[in-house]
C-alpha atoms as a PDB file:
ATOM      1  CA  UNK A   1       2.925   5.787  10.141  1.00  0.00           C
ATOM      2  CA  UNK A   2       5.550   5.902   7.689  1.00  0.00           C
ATOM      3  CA  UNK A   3       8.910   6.173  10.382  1.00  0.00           C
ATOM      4  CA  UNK A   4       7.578   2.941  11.807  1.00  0.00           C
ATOM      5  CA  UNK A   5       9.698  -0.431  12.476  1.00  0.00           C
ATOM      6  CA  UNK A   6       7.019  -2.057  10.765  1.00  0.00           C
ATOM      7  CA  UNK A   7       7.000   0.472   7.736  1.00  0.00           C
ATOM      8  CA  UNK A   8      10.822   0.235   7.569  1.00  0.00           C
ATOM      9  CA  UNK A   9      10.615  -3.785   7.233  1.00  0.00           C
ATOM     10  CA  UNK A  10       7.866  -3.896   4.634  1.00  0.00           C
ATOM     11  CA  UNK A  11       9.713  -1.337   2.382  1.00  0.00           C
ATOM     12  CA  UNK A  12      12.828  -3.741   2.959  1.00  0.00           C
ATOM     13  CA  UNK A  13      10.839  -6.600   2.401  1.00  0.00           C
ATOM     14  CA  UNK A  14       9.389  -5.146  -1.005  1.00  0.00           C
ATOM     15  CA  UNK A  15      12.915  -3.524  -2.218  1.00  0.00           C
ATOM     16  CA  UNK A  16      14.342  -7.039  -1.835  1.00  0.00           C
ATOM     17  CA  UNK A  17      11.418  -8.508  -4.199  1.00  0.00           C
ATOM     18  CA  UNK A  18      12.299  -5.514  -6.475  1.00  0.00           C
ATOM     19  CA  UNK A  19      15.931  -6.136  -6.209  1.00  0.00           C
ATOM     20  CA  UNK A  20      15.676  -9.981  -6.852  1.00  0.00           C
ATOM     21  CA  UNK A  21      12.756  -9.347  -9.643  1.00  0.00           C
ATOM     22  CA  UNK A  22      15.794  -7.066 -11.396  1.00  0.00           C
ATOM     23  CA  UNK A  23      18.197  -9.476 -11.367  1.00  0.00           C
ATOM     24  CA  UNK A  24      16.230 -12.149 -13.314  1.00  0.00           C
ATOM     25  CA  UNK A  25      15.488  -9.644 -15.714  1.00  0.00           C
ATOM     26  CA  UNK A  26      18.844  -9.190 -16.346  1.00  0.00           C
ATOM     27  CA  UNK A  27      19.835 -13.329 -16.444  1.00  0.00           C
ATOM     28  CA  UNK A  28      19.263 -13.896 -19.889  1.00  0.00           C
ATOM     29  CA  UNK A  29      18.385 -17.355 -21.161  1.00  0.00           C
ATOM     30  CA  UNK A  30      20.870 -19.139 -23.280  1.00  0.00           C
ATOM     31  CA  UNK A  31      23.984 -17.099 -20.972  1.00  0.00           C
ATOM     32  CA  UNK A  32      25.984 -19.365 -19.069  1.00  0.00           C
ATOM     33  CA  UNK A  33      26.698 -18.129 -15.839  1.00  0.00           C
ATOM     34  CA  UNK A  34      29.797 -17.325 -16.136  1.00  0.00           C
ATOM     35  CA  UNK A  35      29.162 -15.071 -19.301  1.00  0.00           C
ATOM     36  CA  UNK A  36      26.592 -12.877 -17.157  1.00  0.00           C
ATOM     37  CA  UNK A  37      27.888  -9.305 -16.760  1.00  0.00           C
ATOM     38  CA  UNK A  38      27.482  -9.197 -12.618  1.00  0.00           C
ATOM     39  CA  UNK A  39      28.504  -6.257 -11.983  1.00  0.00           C
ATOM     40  CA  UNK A  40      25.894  -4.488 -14.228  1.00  0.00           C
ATOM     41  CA  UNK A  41      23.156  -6.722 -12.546  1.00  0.00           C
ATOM     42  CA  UNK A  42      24.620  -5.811  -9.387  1.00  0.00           C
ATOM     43  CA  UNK A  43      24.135  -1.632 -10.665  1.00  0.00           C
ATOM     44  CA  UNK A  44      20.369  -2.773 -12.016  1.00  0.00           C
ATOM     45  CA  UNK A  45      19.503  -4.347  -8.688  1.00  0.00           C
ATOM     46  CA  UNK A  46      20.893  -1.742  -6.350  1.00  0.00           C
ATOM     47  CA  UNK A  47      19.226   0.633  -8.457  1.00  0.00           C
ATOM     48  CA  UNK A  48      16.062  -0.655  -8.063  1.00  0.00           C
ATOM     49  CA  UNK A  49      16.244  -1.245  -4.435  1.00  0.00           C
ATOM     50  CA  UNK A  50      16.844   2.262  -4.065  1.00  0.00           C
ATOM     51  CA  UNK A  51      13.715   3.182  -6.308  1.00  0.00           C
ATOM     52  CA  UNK A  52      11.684   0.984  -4.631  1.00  0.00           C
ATOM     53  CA  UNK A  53      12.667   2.153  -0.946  1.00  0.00           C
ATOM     54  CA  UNK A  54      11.805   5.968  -2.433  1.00  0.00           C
ATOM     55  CA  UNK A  55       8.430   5.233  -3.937  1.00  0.00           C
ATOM     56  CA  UNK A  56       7.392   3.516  -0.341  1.00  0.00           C
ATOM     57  CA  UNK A  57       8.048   6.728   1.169  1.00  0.00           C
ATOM     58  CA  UNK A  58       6.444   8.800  -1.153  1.00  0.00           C
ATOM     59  CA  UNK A  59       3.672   6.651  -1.830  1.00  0.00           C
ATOM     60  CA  UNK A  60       3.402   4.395   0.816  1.00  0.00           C
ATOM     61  CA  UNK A  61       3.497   0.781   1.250  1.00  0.00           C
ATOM     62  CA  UNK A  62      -0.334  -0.383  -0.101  1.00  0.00           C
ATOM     63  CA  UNK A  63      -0.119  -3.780   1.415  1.00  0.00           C
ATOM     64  CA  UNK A  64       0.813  -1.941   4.920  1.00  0.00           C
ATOM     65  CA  UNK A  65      -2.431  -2.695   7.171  1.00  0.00           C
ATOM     66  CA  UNK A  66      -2.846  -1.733  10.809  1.00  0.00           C
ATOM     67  CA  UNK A  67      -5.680  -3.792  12.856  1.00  0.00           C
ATOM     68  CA  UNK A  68      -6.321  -3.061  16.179  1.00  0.00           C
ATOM     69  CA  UNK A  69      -9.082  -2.688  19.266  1.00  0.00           C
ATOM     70  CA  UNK A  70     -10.317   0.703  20.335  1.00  0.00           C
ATOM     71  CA  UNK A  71     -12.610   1.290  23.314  1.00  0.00           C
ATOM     72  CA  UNK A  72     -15.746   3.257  21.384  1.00  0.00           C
ATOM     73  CA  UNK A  73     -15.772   6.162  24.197  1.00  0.00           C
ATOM     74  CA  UNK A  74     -12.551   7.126  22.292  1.00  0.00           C
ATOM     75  CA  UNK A  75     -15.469   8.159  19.136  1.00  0.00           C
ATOM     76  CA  UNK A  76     -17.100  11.341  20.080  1.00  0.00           C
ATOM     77  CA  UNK A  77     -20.344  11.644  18.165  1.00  0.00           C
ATOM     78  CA  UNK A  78     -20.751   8.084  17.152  1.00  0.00           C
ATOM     79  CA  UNK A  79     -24.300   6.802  18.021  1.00  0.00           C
ATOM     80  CA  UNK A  80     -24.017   3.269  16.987  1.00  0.00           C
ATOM     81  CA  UNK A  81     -21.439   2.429  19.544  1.00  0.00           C
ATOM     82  CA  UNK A  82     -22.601   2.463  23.256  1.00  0.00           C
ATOM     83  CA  UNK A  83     -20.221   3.152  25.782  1.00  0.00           C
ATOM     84  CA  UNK A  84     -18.028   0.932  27.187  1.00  0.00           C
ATOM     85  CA  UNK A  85     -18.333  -1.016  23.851  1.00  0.00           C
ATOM     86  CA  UNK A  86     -15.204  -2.683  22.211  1.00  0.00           C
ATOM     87  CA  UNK A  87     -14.826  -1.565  18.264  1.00  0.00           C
ATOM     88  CA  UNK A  88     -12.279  -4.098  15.882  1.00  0.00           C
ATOM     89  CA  UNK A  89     -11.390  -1.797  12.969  1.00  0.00           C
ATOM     90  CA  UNK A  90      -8.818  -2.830  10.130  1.00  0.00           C
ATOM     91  CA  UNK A  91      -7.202   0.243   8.479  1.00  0.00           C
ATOM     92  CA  UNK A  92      -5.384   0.172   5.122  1.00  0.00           C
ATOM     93  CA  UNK A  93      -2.838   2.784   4.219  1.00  0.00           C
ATOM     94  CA  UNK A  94      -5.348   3.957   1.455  1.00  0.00           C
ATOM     95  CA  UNK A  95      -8.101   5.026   3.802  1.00  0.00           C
ATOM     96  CA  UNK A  96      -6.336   7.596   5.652  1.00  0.00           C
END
């Protein structure tokens, strides 16, 4: 699950958020632009990003869901299901 295309883009997606959430923290209020030390928000941010990207591996990517249809023959020793039936099933990254 985790070497995915579609695990790759939502830990890009949420080291972006990460990366932009840094860099506001940094902008303080009152600084005019051109008195903002960019190159340590640029170290903060990249920082982040990389923190961010490691903890989705580790820990996985919470919002991540996988839905999908599943014929129920593929369930051995399920006796709600009879065969031939069609199952919908949404699986988070938790329940595994």
């Amino acid at each position: 699950m985790k070497w995915t295309k579609d695990f790759w883009m939502a830990a890009l997606n949420r080291a972006i958020r990460t990366g932009a959430q840094a860099a506001l923290s940094m902008i303080t209020v009152g600084v005019a632009i051109f008195d903002v030390d960019w190159l340590a928000v640029l170290g903060v941010v990249a920082t982040s990003m990389v923190v961010s990207i490691l903890t989705s591996i580790v820990a996985g990517i919470p919002e991540m869901k996988i839905d999908g249809v599943i014929s129920a023959d593929q369930f051995e020793g399920i006796e709600d299901f009879n065969s031939g039936d069609i199952v919908r099933f949404k699986i988070t990254e938790g329940d595994k």
